[in-house]
C-alpha atoms as a PDB file:
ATOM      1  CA  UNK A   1     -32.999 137.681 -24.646  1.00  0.00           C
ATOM      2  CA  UNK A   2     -29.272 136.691 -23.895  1.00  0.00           C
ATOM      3  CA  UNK A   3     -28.577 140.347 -22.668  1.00  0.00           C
ATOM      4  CA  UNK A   4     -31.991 139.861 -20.475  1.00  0.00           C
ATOM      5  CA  UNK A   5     -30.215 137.000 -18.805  1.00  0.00           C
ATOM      6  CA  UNK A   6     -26.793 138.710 -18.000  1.00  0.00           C
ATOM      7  CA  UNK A   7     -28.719 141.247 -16.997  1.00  0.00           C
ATOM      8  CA  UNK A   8     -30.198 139.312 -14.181  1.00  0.00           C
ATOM      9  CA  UNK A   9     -26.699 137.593 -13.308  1.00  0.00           C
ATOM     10  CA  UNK A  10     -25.218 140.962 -12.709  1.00  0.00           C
ATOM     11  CA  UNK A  11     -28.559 142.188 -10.779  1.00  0.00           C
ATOM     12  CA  UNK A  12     -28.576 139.361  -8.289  1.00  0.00           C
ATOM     13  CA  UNK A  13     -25.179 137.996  -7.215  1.00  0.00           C
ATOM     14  CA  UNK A  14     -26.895 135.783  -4.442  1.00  0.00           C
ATOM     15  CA  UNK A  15     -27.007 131.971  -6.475  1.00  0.00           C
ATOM     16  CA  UNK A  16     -30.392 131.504  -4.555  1.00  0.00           C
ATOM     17  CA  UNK A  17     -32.127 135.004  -5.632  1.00  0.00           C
ATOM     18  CA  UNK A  18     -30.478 134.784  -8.846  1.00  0.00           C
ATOM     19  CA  UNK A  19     -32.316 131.251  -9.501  1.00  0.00           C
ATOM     20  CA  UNK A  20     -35.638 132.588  -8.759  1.00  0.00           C
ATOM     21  CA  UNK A  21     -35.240 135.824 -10.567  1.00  0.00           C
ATOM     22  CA  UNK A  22     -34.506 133.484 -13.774  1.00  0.00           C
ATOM     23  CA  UNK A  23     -37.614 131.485 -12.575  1.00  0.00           C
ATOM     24  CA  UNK A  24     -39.445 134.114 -13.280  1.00  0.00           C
ATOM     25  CA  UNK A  25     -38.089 135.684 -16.518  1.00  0.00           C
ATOM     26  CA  UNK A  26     -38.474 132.220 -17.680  1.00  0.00           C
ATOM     27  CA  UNK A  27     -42.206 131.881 -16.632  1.00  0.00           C
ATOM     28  CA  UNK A  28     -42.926 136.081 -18.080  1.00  0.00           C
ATOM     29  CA  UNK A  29     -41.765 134.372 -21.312  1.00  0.00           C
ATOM     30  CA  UNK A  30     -43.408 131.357 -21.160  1.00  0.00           C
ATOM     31  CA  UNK A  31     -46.729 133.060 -20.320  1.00  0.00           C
ATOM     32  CA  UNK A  32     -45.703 136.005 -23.308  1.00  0.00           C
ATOM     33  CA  UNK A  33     -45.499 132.798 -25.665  1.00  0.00           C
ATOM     34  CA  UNK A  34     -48.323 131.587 -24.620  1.00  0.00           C
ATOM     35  CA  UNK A  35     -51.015 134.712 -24.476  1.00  0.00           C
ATOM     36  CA  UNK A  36     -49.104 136.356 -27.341  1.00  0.00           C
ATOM     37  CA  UNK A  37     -50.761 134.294 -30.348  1.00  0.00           C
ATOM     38  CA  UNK A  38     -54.525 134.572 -28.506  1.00  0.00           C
ATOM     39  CA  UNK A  39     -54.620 137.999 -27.789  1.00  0.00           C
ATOM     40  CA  UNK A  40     -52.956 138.776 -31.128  1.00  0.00           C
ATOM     41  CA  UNK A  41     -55.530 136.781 -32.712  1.00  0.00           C
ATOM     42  CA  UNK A  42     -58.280 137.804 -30.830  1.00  0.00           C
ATOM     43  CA  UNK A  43     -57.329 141.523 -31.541  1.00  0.00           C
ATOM     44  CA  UNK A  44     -57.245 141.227 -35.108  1.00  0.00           C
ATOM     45  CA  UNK A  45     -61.103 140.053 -34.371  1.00  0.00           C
ATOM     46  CA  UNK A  46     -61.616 144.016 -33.844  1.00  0.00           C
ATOM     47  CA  UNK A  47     -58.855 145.048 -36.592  1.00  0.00           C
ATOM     48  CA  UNK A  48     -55.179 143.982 -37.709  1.00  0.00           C
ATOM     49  CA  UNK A  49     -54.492 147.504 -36.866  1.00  0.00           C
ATOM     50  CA  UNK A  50     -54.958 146.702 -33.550  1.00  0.00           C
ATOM     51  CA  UNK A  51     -52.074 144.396 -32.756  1.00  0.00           C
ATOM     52  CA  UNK A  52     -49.981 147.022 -33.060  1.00  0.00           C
ATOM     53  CA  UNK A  53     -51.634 149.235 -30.682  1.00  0.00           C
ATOM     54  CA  UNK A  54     -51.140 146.376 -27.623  1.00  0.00           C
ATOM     55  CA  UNK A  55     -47.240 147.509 -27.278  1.00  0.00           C
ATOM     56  CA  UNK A  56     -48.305 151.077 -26.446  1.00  0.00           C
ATOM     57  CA  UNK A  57     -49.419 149.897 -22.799  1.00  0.00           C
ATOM     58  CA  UNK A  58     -46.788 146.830 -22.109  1.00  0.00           C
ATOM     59  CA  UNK A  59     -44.165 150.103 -22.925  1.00  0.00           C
ATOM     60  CA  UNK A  60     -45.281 152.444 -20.622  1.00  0.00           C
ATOM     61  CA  UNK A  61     -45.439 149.707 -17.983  1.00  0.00           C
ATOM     62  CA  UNK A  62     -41.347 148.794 -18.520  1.00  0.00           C
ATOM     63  CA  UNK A  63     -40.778 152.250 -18.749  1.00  0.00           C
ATOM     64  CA  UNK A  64     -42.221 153.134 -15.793  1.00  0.00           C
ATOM     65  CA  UNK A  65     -40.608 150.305 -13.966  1.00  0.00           C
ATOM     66  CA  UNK A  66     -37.370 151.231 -15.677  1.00  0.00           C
ATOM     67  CA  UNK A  67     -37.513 154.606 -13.709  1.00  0.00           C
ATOM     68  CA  UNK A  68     -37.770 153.179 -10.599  1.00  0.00           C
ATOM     69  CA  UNK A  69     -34.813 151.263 -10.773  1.00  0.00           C
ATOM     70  CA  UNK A  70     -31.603 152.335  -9.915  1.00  0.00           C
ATOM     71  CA  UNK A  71     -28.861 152.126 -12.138  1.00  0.00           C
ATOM     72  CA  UNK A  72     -26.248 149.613 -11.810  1.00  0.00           C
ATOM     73  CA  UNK A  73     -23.710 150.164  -8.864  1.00  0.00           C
ATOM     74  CA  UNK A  74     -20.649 148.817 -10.754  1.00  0.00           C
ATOM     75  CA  UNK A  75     -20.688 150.529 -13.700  1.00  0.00           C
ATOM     76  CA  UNK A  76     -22.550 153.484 -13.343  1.00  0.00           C
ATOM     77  CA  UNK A  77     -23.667 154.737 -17.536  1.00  0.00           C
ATOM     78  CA  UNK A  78     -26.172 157.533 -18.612  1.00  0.00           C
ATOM     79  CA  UNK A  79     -28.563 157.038 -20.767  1.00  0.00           C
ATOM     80  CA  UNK A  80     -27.270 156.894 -24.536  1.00  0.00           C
ATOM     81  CA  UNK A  81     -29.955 159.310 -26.252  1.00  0.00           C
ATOM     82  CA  UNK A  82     -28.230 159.609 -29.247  1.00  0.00           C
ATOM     83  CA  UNK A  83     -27.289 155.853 -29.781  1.00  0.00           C
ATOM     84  CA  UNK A  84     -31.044 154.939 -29.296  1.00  0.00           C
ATOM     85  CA  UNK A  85     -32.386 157.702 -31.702  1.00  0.00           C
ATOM     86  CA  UNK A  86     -29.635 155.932 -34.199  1.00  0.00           C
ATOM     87  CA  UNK A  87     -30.819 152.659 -33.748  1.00  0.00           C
ATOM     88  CA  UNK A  88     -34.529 153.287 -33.912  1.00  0.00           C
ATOM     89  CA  UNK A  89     -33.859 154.933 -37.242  1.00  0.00           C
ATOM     90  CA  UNK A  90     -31.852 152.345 -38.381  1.00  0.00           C
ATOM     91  CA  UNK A  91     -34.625 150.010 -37.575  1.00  0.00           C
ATOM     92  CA  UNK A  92     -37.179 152.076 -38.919  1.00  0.00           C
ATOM     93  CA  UNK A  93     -35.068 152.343 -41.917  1.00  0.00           C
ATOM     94  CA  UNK A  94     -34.339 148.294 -42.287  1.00  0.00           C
ATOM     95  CA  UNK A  95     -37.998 147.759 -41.675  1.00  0.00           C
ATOM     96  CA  UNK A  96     -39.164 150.062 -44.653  1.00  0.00           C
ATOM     97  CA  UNK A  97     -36.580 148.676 -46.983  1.00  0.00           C
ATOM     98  CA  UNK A  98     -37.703 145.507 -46.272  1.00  0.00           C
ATOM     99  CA  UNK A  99     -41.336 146.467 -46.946  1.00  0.00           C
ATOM    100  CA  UNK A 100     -40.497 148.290 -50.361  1.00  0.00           C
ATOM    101  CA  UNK A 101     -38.668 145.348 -51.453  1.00  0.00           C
ATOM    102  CA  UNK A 102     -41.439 143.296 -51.396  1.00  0.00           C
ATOM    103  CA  UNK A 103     -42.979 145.420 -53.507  1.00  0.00           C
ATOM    104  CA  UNK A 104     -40.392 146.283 -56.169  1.00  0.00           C
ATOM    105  CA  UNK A 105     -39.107 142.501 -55.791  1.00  0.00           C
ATOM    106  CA  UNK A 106     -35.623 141.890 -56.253  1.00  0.00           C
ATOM    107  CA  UNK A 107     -33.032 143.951 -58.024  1.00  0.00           C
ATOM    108  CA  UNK A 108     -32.327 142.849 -61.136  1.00  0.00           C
ATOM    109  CA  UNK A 109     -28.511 143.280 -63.216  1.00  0.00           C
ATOM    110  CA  UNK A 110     -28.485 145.242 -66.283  1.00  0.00           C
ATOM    111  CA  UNK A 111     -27.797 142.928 -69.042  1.00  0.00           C
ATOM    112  CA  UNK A 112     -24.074 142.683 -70.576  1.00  0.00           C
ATOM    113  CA  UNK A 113     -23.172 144.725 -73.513  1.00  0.00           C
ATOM    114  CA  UNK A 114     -22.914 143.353 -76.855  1.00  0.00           C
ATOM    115  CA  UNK A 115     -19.920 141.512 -77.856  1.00  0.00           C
ATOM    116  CA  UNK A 116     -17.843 143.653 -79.875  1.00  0.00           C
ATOM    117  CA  UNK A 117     -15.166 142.914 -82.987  1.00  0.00           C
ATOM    118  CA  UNK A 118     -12.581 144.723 -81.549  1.00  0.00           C
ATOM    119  CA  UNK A 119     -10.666 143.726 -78.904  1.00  0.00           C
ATOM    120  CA  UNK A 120     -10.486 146.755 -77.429  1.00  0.00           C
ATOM    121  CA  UNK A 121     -13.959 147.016 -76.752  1.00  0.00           C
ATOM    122  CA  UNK A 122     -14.167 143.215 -75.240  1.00  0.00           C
ATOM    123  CA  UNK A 123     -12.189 143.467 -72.749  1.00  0.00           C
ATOM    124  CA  UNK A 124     -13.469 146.683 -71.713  1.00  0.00           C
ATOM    125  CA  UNK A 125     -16.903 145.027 -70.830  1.00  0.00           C
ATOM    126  CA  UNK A 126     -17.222 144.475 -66.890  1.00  0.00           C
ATOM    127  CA  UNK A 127     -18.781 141.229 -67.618  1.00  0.00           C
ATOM    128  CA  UNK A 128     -16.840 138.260 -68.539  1.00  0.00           C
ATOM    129  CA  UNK A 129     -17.420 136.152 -71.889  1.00  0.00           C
ATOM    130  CA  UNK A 130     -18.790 132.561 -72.002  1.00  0.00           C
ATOM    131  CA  UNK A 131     -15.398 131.583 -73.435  1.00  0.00           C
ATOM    132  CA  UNK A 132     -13.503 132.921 -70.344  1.00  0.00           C
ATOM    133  CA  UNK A 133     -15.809 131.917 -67.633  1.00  0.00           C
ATOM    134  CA  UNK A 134     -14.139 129.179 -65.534  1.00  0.00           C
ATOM    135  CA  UNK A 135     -15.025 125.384 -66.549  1.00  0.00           C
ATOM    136  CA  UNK A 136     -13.140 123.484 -63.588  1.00  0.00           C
ATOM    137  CA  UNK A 137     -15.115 122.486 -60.654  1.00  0.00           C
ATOM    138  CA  UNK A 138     -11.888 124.129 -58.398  1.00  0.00           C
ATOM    139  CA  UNK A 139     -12.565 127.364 -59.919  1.00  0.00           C
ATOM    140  CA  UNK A 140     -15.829 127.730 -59.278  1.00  0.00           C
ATOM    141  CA  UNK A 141     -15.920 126.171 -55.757  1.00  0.00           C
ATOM    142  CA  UNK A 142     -14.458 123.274 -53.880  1.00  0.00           C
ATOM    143  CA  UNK A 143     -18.073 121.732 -53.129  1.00  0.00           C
ATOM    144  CA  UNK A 144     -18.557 119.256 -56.417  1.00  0.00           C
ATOM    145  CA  UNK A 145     -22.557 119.834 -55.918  1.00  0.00           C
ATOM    146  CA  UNK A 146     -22.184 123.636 -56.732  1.00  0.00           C
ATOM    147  CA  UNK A 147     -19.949 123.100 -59.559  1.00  0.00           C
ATOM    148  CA  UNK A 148     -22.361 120.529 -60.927  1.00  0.00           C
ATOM    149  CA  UNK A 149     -25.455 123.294 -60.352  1.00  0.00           C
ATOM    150  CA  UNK A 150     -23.260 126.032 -62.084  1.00  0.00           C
END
């Protein structure tokens, strides 16, 4: 959204055009906030599947509109085909992780190792002993809350 709006500043340097070209990104996303619960709704009427199927059309329409415009006169930039693949599998990638992890839940730490007689052994253990965890509310934090909680 942000990047929307510079967009537009750097599109229209006339203060007057540039106004109403914000007028009406500002109404497209009042009217998307609007319509985009109903016809959401109203789509899952026929199937959930269905809401998904909506941003096929809405993405051929900005593409297509995309192609007719021509590319910005101060800093002319090609297209960035490999930087788009990347991020759409890095989306695709954050958005199935998140997904699995619903499922599996959340990770969980293996539990310490026994204490051991020999000091060897102790202080070879990547966890720390009750008797050496920190008891002062400055170690563990300067917030007096959190130390209380811990």
């Amino acid at each position: 959204m942000p990047s929307s709006l510079a967009l537009i500043r750097e599109a229209y340097t006339d203060p007057t055009r540039r106004g109403r070209a914000a007028a009406v990104w500002a109404a497209g996303g009042a009217v998307a906030s609007a319509t985009g619960p109903v016809v959401g709704g109203a789509a899952t009427l026929a199937g959930w599947r269905l809401i998904f199927i909506i941003n096929l059309p809405v993405g051929v329409v900005a593409l297509a509109l995309l192609a007719r415009t021509a590319r910005s006169p101060h800093r002319p930039v090609p297209f960035d085909v490999i930087g788009q693949i990347t991020a759409v599998v890095a989306m695709g990638a954050l958005t199935f992780a998140a997904i699995e992890a619903g499922d599996a839940g959340p990770p969980t730490r293996p539990a310490p190792p026994a204490e051991s007689s020999t000091p060897a052994a102790s202080s070879a253990a990547p966890w720390p002993s009750p008797s050496s965890a920190p008891s002062s509310p400055t170690a563990r934090g300067s917030c007096p809350a959190c130390a209380r909680a811990c």
